[in-house]
PDB file of N, CA and C in Angstrom:
ATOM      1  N   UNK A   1      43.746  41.805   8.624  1.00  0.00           N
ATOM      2  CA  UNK A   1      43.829  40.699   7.703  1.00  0.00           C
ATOM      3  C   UNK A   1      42.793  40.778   6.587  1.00  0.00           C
ATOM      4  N   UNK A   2      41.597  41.572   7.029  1.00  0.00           N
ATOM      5  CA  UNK A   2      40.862  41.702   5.735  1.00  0.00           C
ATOM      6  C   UNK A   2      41.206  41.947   4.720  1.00  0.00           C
ATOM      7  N   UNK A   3      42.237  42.612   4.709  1.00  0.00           N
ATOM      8  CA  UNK A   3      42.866  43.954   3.243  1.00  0.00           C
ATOM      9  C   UNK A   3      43.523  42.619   2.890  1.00  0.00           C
ATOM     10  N   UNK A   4      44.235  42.102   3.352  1.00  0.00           N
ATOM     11  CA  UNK A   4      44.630  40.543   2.402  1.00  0.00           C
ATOM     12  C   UNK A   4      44.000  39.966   1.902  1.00  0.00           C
ATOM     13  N   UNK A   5      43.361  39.525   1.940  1.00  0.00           N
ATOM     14  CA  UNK A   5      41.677  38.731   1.738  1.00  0.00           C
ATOM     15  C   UNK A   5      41.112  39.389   0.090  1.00  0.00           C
ATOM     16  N   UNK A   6      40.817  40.634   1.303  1.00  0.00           N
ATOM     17  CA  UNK A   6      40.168  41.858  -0.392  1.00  0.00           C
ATOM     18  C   UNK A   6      40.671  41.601  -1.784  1.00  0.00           C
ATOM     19  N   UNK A   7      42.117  41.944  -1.684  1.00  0.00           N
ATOM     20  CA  UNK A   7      43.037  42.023  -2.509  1.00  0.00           C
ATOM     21  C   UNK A   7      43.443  40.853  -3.182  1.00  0.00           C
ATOM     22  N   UNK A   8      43.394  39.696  -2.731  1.00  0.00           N
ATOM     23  CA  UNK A   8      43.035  38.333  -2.857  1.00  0.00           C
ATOM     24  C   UNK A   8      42.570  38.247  -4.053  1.00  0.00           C
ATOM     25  N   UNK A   9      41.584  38.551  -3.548  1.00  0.00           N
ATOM     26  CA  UNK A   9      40.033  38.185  -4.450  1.00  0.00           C
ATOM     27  C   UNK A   9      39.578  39.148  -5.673  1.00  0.00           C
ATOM     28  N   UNK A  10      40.335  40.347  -5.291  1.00  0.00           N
ATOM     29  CA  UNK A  10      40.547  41.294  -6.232  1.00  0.00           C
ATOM     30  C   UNK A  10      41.738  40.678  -7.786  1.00  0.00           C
ATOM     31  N   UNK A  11      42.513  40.656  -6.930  1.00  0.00           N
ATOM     32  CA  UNK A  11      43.299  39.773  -8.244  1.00  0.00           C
ATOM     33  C   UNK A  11      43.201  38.512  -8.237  1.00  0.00           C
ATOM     34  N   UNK A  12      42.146  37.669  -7.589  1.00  0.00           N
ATOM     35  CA  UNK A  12      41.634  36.660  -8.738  1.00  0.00           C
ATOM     36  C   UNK A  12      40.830  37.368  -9.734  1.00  0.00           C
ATOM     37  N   UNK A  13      39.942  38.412  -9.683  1.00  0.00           N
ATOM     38  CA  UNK A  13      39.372  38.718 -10.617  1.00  0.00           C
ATOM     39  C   UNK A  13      39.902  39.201 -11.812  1.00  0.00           C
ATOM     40  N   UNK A  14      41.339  40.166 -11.376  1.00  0.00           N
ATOM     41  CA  UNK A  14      41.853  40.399 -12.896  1.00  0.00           C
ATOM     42  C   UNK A  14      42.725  39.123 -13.615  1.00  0.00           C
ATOM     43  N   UNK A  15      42.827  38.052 -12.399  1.00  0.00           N
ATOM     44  CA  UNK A  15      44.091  36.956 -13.251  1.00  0.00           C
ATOM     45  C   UNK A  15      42.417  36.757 -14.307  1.00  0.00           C
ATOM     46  N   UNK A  16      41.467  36.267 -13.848  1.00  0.00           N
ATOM     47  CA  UNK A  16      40.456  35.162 -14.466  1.00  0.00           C
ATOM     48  C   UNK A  16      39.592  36.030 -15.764  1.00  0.00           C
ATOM     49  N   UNK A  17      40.135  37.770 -15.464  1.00  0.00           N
ATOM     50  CA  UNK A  17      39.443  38.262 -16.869  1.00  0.00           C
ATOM     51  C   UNK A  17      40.597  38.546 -17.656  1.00  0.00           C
ATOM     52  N   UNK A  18      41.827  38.855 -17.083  1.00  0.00           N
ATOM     53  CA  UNK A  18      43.027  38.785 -17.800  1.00  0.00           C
ATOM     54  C   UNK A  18      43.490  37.805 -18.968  1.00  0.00           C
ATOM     55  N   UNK A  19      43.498  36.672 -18.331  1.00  0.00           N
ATOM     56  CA  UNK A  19      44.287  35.526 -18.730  1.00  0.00           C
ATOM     57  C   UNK A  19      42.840  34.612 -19.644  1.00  0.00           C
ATOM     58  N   UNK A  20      43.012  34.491 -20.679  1.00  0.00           N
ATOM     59  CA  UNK A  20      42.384  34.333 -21.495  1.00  0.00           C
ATOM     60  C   UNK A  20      41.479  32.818 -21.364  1.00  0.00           C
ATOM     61  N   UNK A  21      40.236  32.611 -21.917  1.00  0.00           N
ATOM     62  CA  UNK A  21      40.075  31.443 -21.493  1.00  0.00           C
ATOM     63  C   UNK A  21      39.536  30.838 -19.724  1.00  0.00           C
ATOM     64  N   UNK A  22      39.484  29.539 -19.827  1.00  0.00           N
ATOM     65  CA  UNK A  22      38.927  28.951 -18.513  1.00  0.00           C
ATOM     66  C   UNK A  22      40.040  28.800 -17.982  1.00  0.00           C
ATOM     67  N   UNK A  23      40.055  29.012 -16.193  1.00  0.00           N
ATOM     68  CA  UNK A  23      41.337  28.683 -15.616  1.00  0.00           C
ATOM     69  C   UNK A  23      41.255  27.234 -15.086  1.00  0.00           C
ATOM     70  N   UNK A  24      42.084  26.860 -14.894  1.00  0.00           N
ATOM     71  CA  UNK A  24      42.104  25.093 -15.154  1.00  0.00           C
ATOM     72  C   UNK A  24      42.393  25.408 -13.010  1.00  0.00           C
ATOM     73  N   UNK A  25      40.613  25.617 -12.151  1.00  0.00           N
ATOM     74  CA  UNK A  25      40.531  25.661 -10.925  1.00  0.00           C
ATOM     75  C   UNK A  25      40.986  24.630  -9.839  1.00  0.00           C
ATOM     76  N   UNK A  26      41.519  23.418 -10.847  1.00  0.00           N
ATOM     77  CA  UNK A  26      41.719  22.129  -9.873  1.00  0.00           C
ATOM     78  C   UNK A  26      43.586  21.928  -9.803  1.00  0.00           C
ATOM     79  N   UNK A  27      44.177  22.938 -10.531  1.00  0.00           N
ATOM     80  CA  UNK A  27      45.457  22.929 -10.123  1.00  0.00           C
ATOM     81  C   UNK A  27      45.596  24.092  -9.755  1.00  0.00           C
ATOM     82  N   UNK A  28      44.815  24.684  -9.563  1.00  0.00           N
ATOM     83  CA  UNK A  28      45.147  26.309  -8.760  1.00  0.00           C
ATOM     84  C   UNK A  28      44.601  26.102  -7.710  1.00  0.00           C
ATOM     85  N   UNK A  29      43.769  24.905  -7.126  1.00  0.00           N
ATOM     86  CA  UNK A  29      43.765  24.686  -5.635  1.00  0.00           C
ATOM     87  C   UNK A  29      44.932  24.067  -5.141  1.00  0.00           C
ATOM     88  N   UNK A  30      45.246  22.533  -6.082  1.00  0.00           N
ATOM     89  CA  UNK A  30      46.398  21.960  -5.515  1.00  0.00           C
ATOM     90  C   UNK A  30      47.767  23.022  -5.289  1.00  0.00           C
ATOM     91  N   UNK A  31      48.286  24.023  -6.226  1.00  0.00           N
ATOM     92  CA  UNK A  31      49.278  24.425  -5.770  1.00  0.00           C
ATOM     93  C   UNK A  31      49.009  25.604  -4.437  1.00  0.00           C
ATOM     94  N   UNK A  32      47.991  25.784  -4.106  1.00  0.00           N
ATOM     95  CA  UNK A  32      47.758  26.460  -3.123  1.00  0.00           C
ATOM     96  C   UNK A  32      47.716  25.956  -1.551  1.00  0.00           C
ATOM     97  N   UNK A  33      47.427  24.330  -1.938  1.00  0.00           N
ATOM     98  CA  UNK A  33      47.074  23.655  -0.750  1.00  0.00           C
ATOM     99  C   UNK A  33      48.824  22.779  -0.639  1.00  0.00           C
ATOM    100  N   UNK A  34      49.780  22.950  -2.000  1.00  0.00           N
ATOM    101  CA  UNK A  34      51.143  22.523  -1.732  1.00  0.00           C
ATOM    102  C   UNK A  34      51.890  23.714  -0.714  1.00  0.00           C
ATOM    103  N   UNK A  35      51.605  24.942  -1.405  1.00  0.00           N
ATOM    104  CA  UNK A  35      52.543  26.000  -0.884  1.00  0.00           C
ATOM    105  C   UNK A  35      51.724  26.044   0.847  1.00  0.00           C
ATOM    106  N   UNK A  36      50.544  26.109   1.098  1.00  0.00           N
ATOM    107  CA  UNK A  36      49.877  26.270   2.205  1.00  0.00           C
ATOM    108  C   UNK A  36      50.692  25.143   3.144  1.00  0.00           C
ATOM    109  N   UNK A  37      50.874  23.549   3.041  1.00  0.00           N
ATOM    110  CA  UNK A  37      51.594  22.234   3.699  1.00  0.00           C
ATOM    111  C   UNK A  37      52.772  22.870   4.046  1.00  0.00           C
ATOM    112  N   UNK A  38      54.061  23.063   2.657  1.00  0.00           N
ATOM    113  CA  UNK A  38      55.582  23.718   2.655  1.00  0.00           C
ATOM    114  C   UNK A  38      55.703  24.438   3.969  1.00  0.00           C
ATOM    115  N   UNK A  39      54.733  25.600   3.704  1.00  0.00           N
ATOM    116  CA  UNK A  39      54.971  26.515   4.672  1.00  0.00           C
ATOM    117  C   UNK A  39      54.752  25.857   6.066  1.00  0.00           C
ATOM    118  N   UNK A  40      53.422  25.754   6.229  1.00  0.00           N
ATOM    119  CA  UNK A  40      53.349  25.028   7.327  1.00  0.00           C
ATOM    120  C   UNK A  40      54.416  23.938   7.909  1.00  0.00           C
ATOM    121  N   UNK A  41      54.699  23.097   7.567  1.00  0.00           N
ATOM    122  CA  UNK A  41      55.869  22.143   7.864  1.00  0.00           C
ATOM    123  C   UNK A  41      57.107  23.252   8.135  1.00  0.00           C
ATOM    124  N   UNK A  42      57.131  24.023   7.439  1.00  0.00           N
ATOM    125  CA  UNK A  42      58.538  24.363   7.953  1.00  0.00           C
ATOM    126  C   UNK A  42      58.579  25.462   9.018  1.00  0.00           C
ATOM    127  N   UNK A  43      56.938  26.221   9.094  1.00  0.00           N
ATOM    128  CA  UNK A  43      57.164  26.664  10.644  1.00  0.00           C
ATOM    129  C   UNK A  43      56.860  25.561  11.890  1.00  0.00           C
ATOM    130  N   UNK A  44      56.173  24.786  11.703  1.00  0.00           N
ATOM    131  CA  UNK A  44      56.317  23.508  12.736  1.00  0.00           C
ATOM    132  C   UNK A  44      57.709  22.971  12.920  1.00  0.00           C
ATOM    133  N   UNK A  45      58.399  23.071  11.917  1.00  0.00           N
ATOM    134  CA  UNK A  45      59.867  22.426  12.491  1.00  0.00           C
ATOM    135  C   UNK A  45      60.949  23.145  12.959  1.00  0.00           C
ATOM    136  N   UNK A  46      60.834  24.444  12.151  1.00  0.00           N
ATOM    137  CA  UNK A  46      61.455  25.850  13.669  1.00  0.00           C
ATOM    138  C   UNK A  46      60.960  25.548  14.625  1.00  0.00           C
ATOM    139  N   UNK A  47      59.277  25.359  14.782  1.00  0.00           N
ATOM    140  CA  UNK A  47      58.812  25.493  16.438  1.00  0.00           C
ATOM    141  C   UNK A  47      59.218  24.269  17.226  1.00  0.00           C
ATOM    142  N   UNK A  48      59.368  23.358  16.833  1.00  0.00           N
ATOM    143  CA  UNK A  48      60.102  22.071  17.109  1.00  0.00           C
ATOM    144  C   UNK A  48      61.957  21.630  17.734  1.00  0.00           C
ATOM    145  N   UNK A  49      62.257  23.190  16.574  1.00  0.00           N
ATOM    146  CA  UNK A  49      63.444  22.596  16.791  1.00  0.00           C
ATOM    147  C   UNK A  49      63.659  23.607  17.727  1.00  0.00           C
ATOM    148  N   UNK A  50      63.716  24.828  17.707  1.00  0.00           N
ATOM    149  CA  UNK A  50      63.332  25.690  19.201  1.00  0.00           C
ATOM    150  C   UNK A  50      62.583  25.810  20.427  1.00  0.00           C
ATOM    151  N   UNK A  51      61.782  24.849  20.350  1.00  0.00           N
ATOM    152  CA  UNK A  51      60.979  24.511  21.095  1.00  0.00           C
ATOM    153  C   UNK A  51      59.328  25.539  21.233  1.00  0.00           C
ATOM    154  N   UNK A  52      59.304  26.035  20.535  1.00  0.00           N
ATOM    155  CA  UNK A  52      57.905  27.083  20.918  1.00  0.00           C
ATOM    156  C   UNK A  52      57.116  26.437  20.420  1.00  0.00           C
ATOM    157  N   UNK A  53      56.127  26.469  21.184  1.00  0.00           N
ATOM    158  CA  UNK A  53      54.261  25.748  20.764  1.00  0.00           C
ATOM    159  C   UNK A  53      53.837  27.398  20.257  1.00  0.00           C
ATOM    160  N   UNK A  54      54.607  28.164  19.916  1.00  0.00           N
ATOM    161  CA  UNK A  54      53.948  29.559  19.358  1.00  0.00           C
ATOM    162  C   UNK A  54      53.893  29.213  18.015  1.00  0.00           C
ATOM    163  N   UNK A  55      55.383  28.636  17.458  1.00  0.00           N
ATOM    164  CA  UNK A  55      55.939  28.811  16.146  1.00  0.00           C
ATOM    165  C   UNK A  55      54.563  27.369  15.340  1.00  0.00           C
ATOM    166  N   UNK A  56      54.412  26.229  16.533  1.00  0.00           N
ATOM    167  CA  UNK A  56      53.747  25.339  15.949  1.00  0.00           C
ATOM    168  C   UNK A  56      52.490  25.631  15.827  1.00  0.00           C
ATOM    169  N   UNK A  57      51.606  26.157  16.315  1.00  0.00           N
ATOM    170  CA  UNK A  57      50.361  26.498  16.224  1.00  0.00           C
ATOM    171  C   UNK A  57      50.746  27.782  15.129  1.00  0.00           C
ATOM    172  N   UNK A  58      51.362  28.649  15.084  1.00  0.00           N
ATOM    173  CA  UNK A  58      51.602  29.365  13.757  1.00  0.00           C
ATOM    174  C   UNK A  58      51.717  28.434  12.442  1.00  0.00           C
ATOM    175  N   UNK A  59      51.849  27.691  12.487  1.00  0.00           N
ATOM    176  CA  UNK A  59      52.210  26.806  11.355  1.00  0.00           C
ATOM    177  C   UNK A  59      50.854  26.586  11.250  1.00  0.00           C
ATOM    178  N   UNK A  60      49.914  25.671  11.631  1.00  0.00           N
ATOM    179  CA  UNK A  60      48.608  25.393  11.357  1.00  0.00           C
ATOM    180  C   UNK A  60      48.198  26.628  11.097  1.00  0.00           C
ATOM    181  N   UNK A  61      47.687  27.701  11.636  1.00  0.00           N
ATOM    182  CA  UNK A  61      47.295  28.701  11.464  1.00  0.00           C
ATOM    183  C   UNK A  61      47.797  29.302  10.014  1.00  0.00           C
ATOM    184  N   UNK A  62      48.907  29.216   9.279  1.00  0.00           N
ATOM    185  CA  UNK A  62      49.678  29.307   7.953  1.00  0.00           C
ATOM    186  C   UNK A  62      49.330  28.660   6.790  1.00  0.00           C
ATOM    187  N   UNK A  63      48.608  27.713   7.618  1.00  0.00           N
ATOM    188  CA  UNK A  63      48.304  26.640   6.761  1.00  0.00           C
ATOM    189  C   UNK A  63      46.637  26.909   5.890  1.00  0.00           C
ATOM    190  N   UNK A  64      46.072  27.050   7.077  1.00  0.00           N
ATOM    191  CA  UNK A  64      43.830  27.405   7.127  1.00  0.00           C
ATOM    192  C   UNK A  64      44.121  29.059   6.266  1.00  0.00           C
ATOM    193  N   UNK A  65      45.205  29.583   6.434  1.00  0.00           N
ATOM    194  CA  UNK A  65      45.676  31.180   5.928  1.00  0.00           C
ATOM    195  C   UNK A  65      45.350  30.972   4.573  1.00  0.00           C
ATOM    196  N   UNK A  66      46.417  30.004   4.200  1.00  0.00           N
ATOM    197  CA  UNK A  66      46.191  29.688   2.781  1.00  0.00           C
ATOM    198  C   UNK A  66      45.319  29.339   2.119  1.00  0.00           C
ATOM    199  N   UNK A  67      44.878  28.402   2.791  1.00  0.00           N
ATOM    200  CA  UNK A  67      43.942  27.831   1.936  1.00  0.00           C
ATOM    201  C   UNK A  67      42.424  28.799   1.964  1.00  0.00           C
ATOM    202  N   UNK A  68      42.389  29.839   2.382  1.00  0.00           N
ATOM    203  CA  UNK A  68      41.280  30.809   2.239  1.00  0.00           C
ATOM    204  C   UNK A  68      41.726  31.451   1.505  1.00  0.00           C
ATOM    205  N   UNK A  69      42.833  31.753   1.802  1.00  0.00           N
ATOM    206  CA  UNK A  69      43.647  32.605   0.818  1.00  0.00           C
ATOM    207  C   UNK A  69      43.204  32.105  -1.175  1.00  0.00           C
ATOM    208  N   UNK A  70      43.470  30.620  -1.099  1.00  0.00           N
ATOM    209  CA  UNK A  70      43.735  30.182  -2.128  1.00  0.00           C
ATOM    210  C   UNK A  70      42.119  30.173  -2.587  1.00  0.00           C
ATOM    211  N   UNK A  71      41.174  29.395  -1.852  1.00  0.00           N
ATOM    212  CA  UNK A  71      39.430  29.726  -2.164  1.00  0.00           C
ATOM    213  C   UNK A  71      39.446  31.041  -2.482  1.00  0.00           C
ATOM    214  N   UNK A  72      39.412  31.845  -1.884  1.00  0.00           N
ATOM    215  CA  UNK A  72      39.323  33.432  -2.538  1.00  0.00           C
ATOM    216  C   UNK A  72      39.551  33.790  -4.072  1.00  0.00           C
ATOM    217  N   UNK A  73      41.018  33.291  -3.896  1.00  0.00           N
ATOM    218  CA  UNK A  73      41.425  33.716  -5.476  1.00  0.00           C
ATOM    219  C   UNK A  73      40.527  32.980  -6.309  1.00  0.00           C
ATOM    220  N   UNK A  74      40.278  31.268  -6.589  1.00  0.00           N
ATOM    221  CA  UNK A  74      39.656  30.577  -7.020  1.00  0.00           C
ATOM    222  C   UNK A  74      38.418  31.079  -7.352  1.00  0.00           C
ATOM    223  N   UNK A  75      37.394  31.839  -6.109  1.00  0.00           N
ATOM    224  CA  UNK A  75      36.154  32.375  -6.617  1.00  0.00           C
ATOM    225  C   UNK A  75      36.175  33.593  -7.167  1.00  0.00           C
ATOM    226  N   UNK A  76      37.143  34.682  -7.205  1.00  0.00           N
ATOM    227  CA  UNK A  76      37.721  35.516  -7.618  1.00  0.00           C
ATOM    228  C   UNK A  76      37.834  35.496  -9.156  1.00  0.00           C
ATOM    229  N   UNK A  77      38.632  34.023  -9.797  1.00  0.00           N
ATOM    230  CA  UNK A  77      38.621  33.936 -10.976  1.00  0.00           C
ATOM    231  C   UNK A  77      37.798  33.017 -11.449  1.00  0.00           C
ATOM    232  N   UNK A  78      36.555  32.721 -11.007  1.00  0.00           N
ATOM    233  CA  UNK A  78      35.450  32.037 -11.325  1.00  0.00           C
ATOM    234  C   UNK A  78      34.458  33.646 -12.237  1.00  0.00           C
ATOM    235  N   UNK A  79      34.762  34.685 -11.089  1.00  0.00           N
ATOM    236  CA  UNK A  79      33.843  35.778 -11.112  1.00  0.00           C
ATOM    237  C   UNK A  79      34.493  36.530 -12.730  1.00  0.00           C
ATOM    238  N   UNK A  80      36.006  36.603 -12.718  1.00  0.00           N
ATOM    239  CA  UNK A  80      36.998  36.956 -13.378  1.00  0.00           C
ATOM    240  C   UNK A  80      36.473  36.248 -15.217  1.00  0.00           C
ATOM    241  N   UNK A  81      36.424  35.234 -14.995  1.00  0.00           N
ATOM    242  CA  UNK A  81      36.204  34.771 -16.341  1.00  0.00           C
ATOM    243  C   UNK A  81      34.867  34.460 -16.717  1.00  0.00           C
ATOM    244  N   UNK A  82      33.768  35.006 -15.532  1.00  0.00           N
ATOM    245  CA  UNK A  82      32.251  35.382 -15.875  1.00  0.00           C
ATOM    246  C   UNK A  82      32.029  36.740 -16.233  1.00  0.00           C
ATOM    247  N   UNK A  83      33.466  37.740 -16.437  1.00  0.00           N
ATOM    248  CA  UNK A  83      33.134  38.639 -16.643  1.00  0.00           C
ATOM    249  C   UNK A  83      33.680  38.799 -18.204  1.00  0.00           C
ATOM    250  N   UNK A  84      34.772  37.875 -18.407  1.00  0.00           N
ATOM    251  CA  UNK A  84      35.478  37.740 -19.548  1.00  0.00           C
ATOM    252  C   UNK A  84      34.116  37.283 -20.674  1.00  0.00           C
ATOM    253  N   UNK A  85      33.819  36.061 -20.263  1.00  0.00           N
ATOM    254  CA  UNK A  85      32.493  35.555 -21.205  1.00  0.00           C
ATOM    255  C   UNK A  85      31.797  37.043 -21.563  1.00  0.00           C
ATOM    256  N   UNK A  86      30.956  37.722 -20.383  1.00  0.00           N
ATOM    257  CA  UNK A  86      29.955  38.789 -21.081  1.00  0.00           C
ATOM    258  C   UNK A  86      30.774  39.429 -22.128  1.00  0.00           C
ATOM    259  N   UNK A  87      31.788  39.694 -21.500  1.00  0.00           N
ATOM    260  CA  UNK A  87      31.966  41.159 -22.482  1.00  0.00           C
ATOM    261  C   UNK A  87      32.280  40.314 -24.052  1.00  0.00           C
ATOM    262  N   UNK A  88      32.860  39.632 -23.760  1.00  0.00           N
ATOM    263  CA  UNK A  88      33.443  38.829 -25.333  1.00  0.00           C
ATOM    264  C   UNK A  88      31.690  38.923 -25.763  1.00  0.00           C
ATOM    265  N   UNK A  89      30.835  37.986 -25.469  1.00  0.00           N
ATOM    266  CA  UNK A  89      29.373  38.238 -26.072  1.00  0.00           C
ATOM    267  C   UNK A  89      28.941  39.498 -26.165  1.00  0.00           C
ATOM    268  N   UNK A  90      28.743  40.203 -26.026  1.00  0.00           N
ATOM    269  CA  UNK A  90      28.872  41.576 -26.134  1.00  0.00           C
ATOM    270  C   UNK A  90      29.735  42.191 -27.237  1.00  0.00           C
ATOM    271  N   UNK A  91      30.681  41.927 -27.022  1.00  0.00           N
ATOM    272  CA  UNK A  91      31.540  42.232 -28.479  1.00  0.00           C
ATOM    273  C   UNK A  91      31.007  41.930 -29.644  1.00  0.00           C
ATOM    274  N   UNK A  92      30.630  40.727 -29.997  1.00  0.00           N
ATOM    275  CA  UNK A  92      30.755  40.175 -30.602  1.00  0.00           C
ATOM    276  C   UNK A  92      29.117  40.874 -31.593  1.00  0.00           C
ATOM    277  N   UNK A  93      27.908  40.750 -30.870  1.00  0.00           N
ATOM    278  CA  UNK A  93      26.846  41.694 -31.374  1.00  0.00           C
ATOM    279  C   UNK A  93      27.108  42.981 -31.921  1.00  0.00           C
ATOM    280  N   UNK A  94      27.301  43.194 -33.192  1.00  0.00           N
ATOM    281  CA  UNK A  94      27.444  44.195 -34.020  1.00  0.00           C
ATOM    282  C   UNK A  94      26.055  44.670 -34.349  1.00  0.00           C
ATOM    283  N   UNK A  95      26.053  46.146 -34.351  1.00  0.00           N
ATOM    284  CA  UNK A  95      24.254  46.791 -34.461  1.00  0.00           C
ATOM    285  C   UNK A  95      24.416  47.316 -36.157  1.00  0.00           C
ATOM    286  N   UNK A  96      23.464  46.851 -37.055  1.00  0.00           N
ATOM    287  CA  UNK A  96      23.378  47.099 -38.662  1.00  0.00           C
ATOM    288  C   UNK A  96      22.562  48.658 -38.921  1.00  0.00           C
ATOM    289  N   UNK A  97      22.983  49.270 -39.412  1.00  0.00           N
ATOM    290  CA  UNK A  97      22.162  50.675 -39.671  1.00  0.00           C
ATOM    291  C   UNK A  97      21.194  50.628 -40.374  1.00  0.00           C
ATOM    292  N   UNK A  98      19.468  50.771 -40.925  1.00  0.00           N
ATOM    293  CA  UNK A  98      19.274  50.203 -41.858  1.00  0.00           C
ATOM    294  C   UNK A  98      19.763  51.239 -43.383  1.00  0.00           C
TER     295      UNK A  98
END
């Protein structure tokens, strides 16, 4: 599960130096913590309607998945658009010959 994780966090870093600008971090939690619920609910209600306490405790477990999942990316493109800032400053210093 690490290599998920990694990779995660890896492309938060290119969305947050990619994508121009500040990423607006308070709806990129909520849709993470929507899709993280969805899922969850709907393996709790297979496990429900089949009866397995496997499928339901998979569901919670689907759920805590995500939402690390989703922190990751978040600090990912925190790091992502601290890298965007330097270099733009950096650019921007032109050296004069005398």
């Amino acid at each position: 599960m690490a290599l998920i994780e990694t990779l995660t966090f890896v492309l938060g870093i290119i969305y947050g130096y990619i994508s121009p600008g500040r990423e607006n971090r308070g709806a990129l939690l909520r849709k993470g913590l929507i899709i993280g619920v969805v899922l969850a609910i709907i393996l709790v209600a297979l496990g429900l309607f089949v009866g397995g306490t496997i499928m339901t405790l998979s569901g919670i477990s689907v759920f805590i998945e995500v939402v690390i999942l989703t922190v990751l990316f978040i600090i990912g493109t925190w790091i992502g658009d601290w890298i965007e800032g330097r270099s733009r400053t950096r650019s921007r210093v032109t050296k004069v010959s005398p």
